[in-house]
C-alpha atoms as a PDB file:
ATOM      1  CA  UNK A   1      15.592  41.929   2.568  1.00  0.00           C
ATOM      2  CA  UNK A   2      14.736  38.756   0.974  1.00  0.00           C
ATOM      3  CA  UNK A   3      16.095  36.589   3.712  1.00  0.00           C
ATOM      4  CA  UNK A   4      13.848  38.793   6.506  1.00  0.00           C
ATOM      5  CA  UNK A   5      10.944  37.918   4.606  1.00  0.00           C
ATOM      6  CA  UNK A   6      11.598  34.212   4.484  1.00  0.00           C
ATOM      7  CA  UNK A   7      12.634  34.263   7.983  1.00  0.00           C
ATOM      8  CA  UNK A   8       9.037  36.070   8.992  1.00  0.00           C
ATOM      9  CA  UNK A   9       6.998  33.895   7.209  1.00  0.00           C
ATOM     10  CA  UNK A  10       8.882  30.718   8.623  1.00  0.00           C
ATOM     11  CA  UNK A  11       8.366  32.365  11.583  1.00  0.00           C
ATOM     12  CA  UNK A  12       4.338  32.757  10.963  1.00  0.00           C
ATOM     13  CA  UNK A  13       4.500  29.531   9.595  1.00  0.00           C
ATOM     14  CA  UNK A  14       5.628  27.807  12.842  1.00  0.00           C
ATOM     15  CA  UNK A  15       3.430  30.166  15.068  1.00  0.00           C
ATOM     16  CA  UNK A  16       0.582  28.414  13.279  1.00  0.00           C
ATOM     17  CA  UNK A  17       1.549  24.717  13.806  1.00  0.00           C
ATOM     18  CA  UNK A  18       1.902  25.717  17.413  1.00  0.00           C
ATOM     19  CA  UNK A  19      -1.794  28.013  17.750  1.00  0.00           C
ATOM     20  CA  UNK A  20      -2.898  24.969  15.669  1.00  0.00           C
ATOM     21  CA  UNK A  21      -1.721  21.895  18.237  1.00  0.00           C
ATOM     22  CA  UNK A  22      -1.907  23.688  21.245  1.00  0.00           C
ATOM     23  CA  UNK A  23      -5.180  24.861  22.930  1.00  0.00           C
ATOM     24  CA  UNK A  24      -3.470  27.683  25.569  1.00  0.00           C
ATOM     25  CA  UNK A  25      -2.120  29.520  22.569  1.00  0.00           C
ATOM     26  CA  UNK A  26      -4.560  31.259  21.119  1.00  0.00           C
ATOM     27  CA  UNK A  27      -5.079  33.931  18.191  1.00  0.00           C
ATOM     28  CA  UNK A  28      -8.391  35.391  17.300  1.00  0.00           C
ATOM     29  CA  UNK A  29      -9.962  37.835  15.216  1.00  0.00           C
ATOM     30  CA  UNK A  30     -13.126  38.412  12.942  1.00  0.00           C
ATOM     31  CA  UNK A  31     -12.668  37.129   9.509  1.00  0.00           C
ATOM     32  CA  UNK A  32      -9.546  34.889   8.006  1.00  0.00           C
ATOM     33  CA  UNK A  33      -7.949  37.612   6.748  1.00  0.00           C
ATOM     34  CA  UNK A  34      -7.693  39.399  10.115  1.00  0.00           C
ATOM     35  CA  UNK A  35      -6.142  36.508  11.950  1.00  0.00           C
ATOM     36  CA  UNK A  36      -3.837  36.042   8.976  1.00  0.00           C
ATOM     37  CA  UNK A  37      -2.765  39.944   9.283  1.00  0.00           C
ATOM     38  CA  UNK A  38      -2.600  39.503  13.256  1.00  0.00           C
ATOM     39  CA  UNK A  39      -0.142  36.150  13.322  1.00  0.00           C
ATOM     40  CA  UNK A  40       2.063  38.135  10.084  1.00  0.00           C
ATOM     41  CA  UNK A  41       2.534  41.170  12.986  1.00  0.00           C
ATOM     42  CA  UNK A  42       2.845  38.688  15.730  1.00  0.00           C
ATOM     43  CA  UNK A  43       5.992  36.909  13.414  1.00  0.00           C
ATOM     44  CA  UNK A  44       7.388  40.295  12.953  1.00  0.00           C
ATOM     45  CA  UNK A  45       7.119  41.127  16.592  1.00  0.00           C
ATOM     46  CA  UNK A  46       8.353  37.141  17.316  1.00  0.00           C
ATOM     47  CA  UNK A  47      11.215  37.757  15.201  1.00  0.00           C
ATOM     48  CA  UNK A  48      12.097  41.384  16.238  1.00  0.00           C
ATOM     49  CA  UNK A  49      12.202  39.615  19.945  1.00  0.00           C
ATOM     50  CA  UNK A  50      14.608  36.517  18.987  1.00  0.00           C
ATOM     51  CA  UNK A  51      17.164  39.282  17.334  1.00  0.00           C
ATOM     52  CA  UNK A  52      17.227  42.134  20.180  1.00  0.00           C
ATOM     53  CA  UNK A  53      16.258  40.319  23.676  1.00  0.00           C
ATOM     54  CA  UNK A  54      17.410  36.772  23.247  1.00  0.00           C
ATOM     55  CA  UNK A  55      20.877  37.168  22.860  1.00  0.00           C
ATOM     56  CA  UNK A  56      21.579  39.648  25.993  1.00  0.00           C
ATOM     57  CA  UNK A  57      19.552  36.817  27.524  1.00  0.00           C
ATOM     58  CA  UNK A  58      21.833  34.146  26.316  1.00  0.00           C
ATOM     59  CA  UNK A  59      24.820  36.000  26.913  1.00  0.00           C
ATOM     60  CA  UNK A  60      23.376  36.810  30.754  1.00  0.00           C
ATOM     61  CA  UNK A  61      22.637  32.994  31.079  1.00  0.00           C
ATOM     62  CA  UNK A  62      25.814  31.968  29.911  1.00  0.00           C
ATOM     63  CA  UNK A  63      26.858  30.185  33.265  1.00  0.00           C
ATOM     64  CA  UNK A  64      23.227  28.434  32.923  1.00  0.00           C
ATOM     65  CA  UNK A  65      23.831  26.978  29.657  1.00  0.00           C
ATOM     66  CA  UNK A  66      26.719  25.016  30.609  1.00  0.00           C
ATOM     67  CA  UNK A  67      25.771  24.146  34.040  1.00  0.00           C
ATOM     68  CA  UNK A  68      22.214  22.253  32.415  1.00  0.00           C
ATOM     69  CA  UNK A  69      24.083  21.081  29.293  1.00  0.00           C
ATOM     70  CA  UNK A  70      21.857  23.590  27.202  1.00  0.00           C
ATOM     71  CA  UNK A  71      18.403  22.682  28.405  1.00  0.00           C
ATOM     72  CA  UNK A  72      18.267  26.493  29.406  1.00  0.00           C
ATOM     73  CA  UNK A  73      17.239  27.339  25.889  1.00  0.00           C
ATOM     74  CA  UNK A  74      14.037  25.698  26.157  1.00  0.00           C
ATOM     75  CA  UNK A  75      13.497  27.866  29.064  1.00  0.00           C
ATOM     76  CA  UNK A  76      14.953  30.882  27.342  1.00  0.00           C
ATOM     77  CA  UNK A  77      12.539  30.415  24.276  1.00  0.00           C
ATOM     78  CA  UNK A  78       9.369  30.160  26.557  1.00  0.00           C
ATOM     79  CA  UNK A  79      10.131  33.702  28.124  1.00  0.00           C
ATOM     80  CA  UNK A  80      10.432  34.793  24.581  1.00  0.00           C
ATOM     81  CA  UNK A  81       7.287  33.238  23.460  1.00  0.00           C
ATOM     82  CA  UNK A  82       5.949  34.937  26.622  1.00  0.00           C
ATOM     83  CA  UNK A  83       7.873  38.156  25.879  1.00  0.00           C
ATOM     84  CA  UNK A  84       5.691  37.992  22.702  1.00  0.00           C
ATOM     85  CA  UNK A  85       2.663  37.503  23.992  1.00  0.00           C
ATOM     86  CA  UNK A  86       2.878  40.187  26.382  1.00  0.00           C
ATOM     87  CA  UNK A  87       4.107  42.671  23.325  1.00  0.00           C
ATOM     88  CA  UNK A  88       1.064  41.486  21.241  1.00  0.00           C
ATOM     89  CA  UNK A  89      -1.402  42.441  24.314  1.00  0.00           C
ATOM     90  CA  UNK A  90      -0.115  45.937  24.508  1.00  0.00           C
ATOM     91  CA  UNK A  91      -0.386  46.524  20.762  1.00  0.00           C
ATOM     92  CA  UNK A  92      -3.666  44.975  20.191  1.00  0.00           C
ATOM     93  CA  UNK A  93      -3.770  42.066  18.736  1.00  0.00           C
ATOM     94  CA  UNK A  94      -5.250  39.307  19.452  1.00  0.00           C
ATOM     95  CA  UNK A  95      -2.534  36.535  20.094  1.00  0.00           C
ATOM     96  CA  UNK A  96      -2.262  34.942  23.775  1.00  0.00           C
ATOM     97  CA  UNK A  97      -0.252  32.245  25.579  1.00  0.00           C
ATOM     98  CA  UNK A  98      -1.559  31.023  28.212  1.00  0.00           C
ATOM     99  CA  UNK A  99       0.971  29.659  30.719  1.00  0.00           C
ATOM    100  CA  UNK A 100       4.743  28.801  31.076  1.00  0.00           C
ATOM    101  CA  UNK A 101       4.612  25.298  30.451  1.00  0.00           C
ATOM    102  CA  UNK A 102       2.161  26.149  27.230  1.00  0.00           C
ATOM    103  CA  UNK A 103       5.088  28.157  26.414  1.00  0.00           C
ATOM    104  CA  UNK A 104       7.946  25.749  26.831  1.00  0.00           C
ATOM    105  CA  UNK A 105       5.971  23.043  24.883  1.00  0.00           C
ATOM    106  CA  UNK A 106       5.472  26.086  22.022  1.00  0.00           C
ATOM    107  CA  UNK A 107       8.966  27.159  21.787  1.00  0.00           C
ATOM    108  CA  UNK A 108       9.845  23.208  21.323  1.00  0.00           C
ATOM    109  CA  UNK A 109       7.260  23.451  18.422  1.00  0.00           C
ATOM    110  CA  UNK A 110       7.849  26.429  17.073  1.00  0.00           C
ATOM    111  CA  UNK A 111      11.947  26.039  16.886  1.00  0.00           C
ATOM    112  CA  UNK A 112      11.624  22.563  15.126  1.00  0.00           C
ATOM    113  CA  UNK A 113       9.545  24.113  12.463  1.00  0.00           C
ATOM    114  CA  UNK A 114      11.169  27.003  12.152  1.00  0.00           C
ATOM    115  CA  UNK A 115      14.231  24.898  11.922  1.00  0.00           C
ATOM    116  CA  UNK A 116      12.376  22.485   9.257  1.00  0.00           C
ATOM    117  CA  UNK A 117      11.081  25.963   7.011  1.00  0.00           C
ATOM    118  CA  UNK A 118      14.530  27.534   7.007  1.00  0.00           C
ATOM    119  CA  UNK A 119      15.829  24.375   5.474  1.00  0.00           C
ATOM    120  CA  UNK A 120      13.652  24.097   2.833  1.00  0.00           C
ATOM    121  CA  UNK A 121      12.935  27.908   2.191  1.00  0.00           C
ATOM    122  CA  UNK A 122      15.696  29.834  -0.190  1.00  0.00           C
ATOM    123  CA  UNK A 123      18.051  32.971   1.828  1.00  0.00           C
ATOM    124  CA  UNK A 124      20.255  35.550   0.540  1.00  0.00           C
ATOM    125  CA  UNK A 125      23.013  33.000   1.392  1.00  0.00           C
ATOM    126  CA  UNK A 126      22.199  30.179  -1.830  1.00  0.00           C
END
């Protein structure tokens, strides 16, 4: 349990640096507290994304991922920054990417932080 709550909060974490350097991605809301509730669901929803859809995708992209020496990933974690976007629109909230190259350049942003939190951040593994 612990290490899903690091892992979301790295994840909120990096969503930030990425709404935060990147004009196209976008979250809004009415007070400070709102936006901080709305990018907490949008990590949840980020997260719940990267553990059920990206690794049928990566599996059904296989062939892709050896053919252009891995560089498929950065396309594979646009579509799920997309993928997230989309989810957040149905559910309400107010978190939008605007664009598939916005999305590439977020997924670059968001993995290196990510990356960056969950070395610094304590797991269930230590």
């Amino acid at each position: 349990m612990k290490n899903f709550v690091v892992k979301t909060i790295a994840n909120a974490a990096a969503l930030a640096v990425a709404i935060w350097l990147l004009k196209n991605i976008t979250l809004t809301g009415e007070s400070t507290g709102r936006k901080t509730l709305t990018l907490l669901l949008v990590a949840l929803i980020f997260g719940v994304v990267n553990f059920v859809v990206k690794p049928v995708v990566k599996l059904l992209s296989l062939p892709l991922f050896i053919l252009t020496l891995g560089l498929i990933t950065l396309v594979i974690n646009a579509l799920m920054l997309l993928l997230t976007s989309w989810l957040a629109k149905e559910l309400n909230l107010a978190f939008h990417v605007q664009g598939f190259w916005t999305a590439v350049l977020g997924g670059v942003i968001i993995s290196i932080v990510s990356w960056a939190l969950h070395m610094v951040l304590p797991d269930d593994r230590d």
